[in-house]
C-alpha atoms as a PDB file:
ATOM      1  CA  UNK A   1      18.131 -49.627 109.156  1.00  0.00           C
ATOM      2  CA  UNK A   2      20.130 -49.595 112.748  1.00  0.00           C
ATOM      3  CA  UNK A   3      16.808 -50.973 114.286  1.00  0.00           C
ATOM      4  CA  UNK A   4      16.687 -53.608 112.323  1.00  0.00           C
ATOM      5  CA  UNK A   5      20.151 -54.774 111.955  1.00  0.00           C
ATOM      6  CA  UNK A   6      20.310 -54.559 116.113  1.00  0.00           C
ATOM      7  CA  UNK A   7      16.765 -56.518 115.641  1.00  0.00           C
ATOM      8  CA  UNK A   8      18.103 -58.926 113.426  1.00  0.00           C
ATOM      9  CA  UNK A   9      21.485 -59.459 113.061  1.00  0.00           C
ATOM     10  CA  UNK A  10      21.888 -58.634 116.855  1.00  0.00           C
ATOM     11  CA  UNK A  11      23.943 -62.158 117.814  1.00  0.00           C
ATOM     12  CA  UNK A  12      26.736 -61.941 115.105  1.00  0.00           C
ATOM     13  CA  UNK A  13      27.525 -58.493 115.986  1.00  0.00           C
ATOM     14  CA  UNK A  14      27.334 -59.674 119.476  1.00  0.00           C
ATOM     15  CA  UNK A  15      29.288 -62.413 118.955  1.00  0.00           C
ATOM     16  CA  UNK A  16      32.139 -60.294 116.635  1.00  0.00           C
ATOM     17  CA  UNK A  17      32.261 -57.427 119.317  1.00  0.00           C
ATOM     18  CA  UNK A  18      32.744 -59.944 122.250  1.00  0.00           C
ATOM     19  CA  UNK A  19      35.458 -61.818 120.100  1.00  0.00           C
ATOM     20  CA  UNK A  20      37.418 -58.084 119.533  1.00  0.00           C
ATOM     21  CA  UNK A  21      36.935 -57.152 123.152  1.00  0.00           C
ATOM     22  CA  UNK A  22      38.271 -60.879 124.483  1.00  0.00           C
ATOM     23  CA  UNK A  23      41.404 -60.350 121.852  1.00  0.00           C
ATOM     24  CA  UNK A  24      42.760 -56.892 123.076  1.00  0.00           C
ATOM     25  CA  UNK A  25      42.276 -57.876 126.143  1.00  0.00           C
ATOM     26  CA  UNK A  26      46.375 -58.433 127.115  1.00  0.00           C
ATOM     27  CA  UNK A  27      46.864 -61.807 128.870  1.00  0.00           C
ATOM     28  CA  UNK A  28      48.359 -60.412 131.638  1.00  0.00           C
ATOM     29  CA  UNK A  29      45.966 -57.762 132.465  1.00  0.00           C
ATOM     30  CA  UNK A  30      43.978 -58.807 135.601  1.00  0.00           C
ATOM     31  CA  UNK A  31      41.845 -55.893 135.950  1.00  0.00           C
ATOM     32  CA  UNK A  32      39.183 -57.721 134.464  1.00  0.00           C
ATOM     33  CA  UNK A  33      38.171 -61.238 134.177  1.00  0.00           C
ATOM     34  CA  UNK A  34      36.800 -62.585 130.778  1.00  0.00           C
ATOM     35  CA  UNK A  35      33.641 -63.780 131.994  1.00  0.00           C
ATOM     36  CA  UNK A  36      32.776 -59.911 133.554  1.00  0.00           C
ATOM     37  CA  UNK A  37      33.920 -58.183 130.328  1.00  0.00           C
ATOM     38  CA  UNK A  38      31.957 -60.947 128.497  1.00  0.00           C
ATOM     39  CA  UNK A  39      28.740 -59.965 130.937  1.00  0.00           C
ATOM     40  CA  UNK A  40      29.370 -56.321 130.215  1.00  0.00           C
ATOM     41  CA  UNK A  41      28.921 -56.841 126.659  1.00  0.00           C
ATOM     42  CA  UNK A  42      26.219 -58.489 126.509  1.00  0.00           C
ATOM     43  CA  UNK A  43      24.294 -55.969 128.792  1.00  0.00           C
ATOM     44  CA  UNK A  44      25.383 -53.064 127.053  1.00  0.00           C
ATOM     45  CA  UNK A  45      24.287 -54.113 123.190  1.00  0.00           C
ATOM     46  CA  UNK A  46      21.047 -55.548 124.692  1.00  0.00           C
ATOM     47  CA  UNK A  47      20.397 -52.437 126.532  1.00  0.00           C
ATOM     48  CA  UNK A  48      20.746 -50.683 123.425  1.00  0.00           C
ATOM     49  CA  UNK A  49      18.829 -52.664 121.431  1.00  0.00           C
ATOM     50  CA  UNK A  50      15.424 -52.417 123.867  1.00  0.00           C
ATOM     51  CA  UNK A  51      16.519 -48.790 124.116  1.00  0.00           C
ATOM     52  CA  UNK A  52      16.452 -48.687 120.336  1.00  0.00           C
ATOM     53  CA  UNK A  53      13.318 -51.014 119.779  1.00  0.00           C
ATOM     54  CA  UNK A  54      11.272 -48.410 121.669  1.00  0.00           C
ATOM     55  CA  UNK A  55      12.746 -45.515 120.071  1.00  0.00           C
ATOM     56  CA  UNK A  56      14.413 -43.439 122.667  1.00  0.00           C
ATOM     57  CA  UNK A  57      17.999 -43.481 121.409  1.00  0.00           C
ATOM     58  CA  UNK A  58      16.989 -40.447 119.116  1.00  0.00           C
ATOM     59  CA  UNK A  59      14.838 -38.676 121.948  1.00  0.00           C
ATOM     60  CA  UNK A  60      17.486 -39.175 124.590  1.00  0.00           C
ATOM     61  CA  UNK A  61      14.657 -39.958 127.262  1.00  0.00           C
ATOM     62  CA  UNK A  62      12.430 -43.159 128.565  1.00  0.00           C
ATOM     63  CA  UNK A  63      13.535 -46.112 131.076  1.00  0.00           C
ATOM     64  CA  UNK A  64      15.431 -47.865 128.954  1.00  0.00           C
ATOM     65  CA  UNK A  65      17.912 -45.265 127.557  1.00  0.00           C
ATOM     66  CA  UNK A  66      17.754 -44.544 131.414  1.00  0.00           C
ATOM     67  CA  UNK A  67      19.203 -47.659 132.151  1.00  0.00           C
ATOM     68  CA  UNK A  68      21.534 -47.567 129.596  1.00  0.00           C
ATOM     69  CA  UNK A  69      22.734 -44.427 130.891  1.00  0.00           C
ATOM     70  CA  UNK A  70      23.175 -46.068 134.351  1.00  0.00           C
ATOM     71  CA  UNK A  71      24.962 -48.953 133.391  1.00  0.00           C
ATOM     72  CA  UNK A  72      27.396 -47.274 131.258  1.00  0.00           C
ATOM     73  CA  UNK A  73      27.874 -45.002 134.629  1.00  0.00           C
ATOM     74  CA  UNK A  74      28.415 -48.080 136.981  1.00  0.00           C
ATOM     75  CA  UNK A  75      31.027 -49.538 134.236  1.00  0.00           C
ATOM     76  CA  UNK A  76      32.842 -46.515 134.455  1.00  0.00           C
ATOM     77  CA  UNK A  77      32.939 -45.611 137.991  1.00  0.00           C
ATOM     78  CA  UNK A  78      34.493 -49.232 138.274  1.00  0.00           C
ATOM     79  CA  UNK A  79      37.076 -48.782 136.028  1.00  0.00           C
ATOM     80  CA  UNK A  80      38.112 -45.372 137.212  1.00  0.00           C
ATOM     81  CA  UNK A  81      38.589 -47.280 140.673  1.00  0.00           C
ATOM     82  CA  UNK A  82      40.130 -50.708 139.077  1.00  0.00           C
ATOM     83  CA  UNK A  83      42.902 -48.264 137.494  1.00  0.00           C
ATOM     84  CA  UNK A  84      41.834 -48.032 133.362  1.00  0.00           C
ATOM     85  CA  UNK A  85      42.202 -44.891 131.537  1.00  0.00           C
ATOM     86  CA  UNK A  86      39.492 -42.817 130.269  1.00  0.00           C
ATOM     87  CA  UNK A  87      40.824 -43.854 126.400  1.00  0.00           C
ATOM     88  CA  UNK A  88      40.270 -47.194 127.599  1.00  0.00           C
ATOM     89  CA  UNK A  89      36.620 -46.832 129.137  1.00  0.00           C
ATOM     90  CA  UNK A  90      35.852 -45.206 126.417  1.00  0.00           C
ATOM     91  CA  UNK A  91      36.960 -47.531 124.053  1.00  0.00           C
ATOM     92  CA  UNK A  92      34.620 -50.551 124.971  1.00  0.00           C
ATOM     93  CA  UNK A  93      31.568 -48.315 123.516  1.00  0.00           C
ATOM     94  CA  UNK A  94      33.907 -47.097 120.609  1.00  0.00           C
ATOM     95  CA  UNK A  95      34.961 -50.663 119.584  1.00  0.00           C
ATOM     96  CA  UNK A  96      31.492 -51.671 118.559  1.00  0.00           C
ATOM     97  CA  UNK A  97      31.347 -48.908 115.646  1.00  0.00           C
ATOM     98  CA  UNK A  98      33.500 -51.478 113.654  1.00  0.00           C
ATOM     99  CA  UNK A  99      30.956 -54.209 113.943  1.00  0.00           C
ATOM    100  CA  UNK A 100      27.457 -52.215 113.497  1.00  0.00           C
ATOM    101  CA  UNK A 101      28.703 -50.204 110.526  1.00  0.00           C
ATOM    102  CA  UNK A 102      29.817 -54.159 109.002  1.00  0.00           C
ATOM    103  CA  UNK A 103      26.460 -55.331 109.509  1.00  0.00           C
ATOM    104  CA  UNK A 104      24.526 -51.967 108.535  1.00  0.00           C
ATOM    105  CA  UNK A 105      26.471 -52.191 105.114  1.00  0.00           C
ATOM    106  CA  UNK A 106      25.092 -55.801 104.697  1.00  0.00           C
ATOM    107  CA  UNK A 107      21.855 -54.992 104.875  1.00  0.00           C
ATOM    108  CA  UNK A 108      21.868 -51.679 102.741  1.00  0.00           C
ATOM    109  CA  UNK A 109      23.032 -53.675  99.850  1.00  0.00           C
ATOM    110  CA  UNK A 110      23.364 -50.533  97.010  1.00  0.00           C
ATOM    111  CA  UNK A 111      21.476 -47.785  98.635  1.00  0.00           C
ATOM    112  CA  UNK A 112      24.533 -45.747  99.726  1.00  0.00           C
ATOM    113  CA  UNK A 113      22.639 -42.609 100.617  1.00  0.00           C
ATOM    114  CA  UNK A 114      20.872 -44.887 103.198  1.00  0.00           C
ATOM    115  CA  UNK A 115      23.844 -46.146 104.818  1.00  0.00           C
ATOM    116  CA  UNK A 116      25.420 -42.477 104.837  1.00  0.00           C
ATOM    117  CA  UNK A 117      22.687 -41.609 106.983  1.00  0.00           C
ATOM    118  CA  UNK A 118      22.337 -44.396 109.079  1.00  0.00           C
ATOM    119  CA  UNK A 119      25.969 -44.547 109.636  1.00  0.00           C
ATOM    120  CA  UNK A 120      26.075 -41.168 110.680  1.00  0.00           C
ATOM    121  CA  UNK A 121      23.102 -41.249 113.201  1.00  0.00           C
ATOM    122  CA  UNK A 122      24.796 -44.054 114.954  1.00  0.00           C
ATOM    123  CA  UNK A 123      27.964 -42.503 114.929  1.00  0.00           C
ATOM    124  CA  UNK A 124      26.497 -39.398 117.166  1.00  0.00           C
ATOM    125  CA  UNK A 125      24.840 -42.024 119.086  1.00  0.00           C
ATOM    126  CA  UNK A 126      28.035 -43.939 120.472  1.00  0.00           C
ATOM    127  CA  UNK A 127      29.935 -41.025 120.441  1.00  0.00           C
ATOM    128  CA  UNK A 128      27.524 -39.572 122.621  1.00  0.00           C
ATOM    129  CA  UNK A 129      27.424 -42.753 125.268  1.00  0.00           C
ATOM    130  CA  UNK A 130      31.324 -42.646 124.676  1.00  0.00           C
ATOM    131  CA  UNK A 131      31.734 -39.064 125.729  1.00  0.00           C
ATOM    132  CA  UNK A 132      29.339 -40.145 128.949  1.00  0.00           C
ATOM    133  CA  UNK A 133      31.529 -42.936 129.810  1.00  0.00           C
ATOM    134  CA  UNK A 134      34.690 -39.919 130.076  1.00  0.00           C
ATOM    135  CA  UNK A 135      32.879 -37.407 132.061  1.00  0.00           C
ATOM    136  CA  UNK A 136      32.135 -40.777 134.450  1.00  0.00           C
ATOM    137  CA  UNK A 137      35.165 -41.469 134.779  1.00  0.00           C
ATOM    138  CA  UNK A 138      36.566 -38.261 135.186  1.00  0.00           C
ATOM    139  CA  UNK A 139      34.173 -37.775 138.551  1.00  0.00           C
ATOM    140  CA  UNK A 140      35.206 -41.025 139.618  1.00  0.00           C
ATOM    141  CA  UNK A 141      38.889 -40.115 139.265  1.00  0.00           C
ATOM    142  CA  UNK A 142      38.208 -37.129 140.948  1.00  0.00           C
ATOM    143  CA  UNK A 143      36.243 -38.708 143.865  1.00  0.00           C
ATOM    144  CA  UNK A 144      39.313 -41.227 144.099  1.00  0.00           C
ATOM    145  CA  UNK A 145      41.745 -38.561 144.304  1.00  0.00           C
ATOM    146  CA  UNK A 146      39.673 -36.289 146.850  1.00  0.00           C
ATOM    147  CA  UNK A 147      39.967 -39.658 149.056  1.00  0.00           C
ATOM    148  CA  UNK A 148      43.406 -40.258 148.998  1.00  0.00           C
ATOM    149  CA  UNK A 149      44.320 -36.362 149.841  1.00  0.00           C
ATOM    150  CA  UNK A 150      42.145 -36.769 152.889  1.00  0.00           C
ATOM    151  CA  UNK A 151      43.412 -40.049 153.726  1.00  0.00           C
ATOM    152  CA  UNK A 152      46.814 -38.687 153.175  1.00  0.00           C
ATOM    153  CA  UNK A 153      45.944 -35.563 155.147  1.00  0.00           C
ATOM    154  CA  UNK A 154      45.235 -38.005 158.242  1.00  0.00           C
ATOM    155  CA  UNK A 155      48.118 -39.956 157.820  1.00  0.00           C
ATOM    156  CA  UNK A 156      50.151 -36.897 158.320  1.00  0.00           C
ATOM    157  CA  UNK A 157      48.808 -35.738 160.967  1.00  0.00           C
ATOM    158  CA  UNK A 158      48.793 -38.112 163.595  1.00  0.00           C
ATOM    159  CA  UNK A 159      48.338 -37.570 167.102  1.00  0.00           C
ATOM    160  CA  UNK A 160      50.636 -38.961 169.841  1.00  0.00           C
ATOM    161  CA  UNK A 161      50.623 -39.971 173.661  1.00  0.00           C
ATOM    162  CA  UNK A 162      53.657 -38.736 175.082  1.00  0.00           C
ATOM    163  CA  UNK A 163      52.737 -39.124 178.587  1.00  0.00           C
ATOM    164  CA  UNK A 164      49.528 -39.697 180.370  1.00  0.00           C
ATOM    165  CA  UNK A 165      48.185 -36.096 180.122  1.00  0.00           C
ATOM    166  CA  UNK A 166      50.794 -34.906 177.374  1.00  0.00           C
ATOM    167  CA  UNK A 167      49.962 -35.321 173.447  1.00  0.00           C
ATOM    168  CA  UNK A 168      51.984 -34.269 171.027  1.00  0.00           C
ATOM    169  CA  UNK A 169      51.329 -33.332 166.931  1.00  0.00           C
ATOM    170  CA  UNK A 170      54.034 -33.457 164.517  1.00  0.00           C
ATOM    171  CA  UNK A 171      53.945 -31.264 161.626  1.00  0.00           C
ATOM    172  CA  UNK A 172      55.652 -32.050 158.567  1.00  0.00           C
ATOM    173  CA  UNK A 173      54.553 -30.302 155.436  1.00  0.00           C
ATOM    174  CA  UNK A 174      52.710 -26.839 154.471  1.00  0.00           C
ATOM    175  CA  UNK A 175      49.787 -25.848 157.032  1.00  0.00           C
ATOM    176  CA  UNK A 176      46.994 -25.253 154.922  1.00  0.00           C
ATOM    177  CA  UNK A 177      43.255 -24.400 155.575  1.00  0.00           C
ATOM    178  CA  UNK A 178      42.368 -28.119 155.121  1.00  0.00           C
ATOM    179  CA  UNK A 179      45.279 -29.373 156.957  1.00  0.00           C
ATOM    180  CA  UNK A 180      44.372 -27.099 159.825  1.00  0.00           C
ATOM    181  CA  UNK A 181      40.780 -28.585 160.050  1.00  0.00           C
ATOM    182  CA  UNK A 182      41.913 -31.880 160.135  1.00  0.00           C
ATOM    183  CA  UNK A 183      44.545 -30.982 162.712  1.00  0.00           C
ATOM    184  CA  UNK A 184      41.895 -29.513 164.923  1.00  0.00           C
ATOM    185  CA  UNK A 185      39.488 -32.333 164.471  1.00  0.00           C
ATOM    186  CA  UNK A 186      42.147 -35.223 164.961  1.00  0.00           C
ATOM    187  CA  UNK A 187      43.212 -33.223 168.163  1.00  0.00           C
ATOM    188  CA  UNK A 188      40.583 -31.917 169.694  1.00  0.00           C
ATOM    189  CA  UNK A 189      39.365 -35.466 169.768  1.00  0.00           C
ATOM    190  CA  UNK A 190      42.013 -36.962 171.005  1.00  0.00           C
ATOM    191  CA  UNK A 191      42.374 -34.562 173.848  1.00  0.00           C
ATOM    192  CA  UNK A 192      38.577 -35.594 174.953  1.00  0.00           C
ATOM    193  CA  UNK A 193      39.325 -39.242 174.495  1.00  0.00           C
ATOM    194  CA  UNK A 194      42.886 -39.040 176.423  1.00  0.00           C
ATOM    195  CA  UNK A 195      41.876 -36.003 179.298  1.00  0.00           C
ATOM    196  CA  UNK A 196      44.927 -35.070 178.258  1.00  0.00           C
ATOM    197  CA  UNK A 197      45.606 -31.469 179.380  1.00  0.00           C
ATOM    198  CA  UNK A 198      48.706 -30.465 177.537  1.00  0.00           C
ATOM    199  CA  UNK A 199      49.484 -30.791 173.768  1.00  0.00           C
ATOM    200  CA  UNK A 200      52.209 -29.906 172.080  1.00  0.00           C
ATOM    201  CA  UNK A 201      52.718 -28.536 168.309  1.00  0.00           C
ATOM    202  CA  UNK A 202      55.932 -29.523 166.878  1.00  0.00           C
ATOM    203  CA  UNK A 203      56.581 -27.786 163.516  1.00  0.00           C
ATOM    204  CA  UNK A 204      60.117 -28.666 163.185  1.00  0.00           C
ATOM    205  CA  UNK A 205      58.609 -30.577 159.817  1.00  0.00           C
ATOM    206  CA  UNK A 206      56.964 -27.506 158.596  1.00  0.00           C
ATOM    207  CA  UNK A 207      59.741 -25.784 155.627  1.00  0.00           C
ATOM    208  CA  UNK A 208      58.208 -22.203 156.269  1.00  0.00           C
ATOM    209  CA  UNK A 209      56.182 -20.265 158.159  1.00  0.00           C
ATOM    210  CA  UNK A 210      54.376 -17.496 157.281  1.00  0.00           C
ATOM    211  CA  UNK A 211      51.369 -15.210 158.352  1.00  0.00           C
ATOM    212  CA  UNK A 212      49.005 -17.855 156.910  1.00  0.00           C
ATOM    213  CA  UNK A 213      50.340 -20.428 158.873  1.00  0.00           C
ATOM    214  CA  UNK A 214      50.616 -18.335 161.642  1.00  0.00           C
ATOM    215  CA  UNK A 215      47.209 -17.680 161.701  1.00  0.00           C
ATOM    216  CA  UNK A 216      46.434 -21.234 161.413  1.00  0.00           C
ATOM    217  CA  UNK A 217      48.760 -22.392 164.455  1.00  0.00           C
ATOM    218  CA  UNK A 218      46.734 -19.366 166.773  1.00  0.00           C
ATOM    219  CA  UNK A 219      43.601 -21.048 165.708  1.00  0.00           C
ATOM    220  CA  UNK A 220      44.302 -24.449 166.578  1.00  0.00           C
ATOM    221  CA  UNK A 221      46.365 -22.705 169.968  1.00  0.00           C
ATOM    222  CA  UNK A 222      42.922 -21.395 170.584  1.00  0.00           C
ATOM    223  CA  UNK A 223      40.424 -24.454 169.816  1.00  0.00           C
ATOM    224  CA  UNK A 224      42.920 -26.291 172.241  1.00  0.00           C
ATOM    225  CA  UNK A 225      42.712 -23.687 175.485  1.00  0.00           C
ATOM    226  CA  UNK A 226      38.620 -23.950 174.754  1.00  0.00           C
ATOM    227  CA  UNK A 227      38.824 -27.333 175.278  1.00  0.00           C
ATOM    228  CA  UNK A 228      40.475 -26.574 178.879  1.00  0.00           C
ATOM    229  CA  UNK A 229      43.879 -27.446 177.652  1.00  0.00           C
ATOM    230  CA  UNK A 230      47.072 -25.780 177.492  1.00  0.00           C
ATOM    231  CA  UNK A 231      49.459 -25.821 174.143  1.00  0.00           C
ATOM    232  CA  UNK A 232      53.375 -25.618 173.905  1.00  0.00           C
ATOM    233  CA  UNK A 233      54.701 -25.252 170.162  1.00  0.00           C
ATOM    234  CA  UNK A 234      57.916 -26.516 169.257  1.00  0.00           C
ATOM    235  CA  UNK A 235      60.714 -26.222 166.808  1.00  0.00           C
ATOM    236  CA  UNK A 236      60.551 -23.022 166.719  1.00  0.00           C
ATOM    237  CA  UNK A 237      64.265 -22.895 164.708  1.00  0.00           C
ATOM    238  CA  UNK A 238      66.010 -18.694 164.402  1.00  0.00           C
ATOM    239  CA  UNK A 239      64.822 -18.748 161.158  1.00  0.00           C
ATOM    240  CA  UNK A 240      61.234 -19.305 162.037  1.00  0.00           C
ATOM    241  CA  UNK A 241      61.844 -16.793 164.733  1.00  0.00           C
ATOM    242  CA  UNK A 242      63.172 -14.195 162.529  1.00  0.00           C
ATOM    243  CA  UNK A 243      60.537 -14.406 160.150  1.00  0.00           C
ATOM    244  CA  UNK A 244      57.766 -14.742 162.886  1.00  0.00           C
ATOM    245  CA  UNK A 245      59.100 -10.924 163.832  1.00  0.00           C
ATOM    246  CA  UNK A 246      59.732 -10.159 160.553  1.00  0.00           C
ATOM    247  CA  UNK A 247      55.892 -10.325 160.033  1.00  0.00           C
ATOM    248  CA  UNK A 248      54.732  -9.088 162.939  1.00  0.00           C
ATOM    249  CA  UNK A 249      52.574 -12.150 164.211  1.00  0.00           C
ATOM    250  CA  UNK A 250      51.372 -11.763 167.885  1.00  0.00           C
ATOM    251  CA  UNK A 251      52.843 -15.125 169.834  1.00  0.00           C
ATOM    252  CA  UNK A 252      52.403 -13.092 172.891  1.00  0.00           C
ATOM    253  CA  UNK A 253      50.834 -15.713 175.313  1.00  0.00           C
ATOM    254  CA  UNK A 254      51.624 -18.407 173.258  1.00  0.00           C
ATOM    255  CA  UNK A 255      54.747 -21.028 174.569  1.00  0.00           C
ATOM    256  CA  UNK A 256      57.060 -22.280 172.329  1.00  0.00           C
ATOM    257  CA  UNK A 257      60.036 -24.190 172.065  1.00  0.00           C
ATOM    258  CA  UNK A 258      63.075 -24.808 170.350  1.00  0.00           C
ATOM    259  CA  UNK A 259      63.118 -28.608 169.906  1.00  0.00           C
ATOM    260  CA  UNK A 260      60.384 -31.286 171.217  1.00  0.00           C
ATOM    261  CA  UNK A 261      62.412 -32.312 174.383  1.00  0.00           C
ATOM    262  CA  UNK A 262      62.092 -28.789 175.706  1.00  0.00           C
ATOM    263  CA  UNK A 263      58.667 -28.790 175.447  1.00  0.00           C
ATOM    264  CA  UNK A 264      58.132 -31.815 176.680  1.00  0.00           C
ATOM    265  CA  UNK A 265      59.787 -31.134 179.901  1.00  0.00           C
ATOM    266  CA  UNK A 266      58.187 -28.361 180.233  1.00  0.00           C
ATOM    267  CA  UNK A 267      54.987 -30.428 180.167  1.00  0.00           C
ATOM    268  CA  UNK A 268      55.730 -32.734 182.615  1.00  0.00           C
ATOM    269  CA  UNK A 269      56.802 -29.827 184.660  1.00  0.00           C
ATOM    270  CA  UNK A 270      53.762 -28.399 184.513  1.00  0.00           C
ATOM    271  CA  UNK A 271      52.009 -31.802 185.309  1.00  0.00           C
ATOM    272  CA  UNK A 272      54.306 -31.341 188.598  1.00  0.00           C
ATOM    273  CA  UNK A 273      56.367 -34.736 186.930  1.00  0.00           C
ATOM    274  CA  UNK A 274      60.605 -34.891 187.035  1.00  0.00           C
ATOM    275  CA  UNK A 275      62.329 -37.667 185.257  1.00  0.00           C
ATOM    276  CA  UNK A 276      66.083 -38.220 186.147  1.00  0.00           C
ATOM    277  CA  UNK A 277      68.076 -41.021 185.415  1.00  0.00           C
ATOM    278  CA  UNK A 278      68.235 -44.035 187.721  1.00  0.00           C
ATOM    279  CA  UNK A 279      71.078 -43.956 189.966  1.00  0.00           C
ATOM    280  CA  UNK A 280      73.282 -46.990 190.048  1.00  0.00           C
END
């Protein structure tokens, strides 16, 4: 019965499900145009219907329930980026129950028992391509989110030219093991593409410090002097001190500073540079 009513009846329900889809659509929602939702439509029921046709909706397998697969993936990836929920991505698969269980009634005139069963095999069906269209999305979401941490982890880290030879990296935030990597990266290559030979930590941002972080300021310390480079870490405020004791992290060899000025001084100092003011 679902064969033929997708054989057969295929443009009304078409037609119907497009109608639905155009009318909750909200008039102000610019997320997607009518003519693309229109196109998704369309591709979706007539990717079901060759997918039916040859009989690999029930056996889950062939190249066209492949490709419905796929384009049911692509739909959802988009949306995930183009800022629908998952109820909503769902939905557009979902929404054309209404109009396939109209027309299988149609055609099963009296013979209930028939239309139990059909109904029920195509309710598995959509609820199946439904359920595919959430974990999409989900993975989508998730690859969206993984991007904006990173690009957030950049943007917090950025690396500046204090002086020719002198970079400095402010820290604002906890010092995690990802943060640390991206420190290192970001400033290892900025020391090769400045020849800068001093760079200075400032964690006056950073709320606490403790043997985790410590460890993860030595490290970078360390990456830095193998790169030929020296390191200064500043804001180094008495309560970082006393709890930098308190825990008994080795600093030994390590400058530090209490504010950013100090340390840069001390950089240009070590450059063999004095600034003064300009006498009148």
């Amino acid at each position: 019965m679902f064969d033929s009513v997708l054989r057969d009846d295929y443009q009304n329900i078409l037609n119907e499900w497009l109608a639905e889809l155009q009318s909750a659509k909200s008039g102000s929602d610019h997320r997607l145009g009518v003519t693309e939702l229109r196109s998704q439509g369309e591709t979706f029921l007539s990717l079901l219907r060759d997918a039916s046709k040859k009989g690999q909706l029930a056996s889950g397998q062939g190249d066209s329930w492949l490709a419905l697969q796929e384009f049911l993936e692509r739909i959802s990836s988009s949306r995930a980026v183009q800022g629908f929920t998952s109820s909503e991505t769902a939905g557009f698969v979902f929404s054309l129950k209404k109009f396939l269980f109209a027309a299988m009634r149609r055609t099963s005139g009296a013979n209930a028992e028939a239309l139990a069963a059909e109904t029920w095999k195509v309710t598995e069906l959509l609820d199946k391509l439904g359920l595919l269209t959430v974990t999409t999305y989900q993975k989508a979401r998730e690859d969206v989110i993984r991007r904006q941490q990173e690009e957030l982890l950049e943007l917090s880290t950025p690396v500046v030219k204090l002086w020719d030879g002198v970079l400095a990296l402010p820290m604002i935030g906890t010092l995690d093991s990802a943060r640390t990597q991206v420190v290192m990266e970001a400033l290892l290559q900025r020391l090769v593409e400045t020849e800068s030979e001093i760079a200075i930590i400032d964690i006056t941002g950073v709320p606490t410090v403790d043997t985790l972080v410590a460890q993860h300021l030595l490290k970078t310390v360390t990456a830095i002097r193998l790169m030929g480079a020296d390191c200064i870490i500043s804001g180094i405020r008495p309560q970082i001190a006393q709890t930098i004791v308190h825990l008994g992290v080795d600093l030994q060899g390590v400058t530090t500073k209490a504010n950013l000025a100090d340390a840069l001084s001390l950089a240009l100092k070590r450059l063999g540079l004095t600034v003064g003011k300009v006498k009148q």
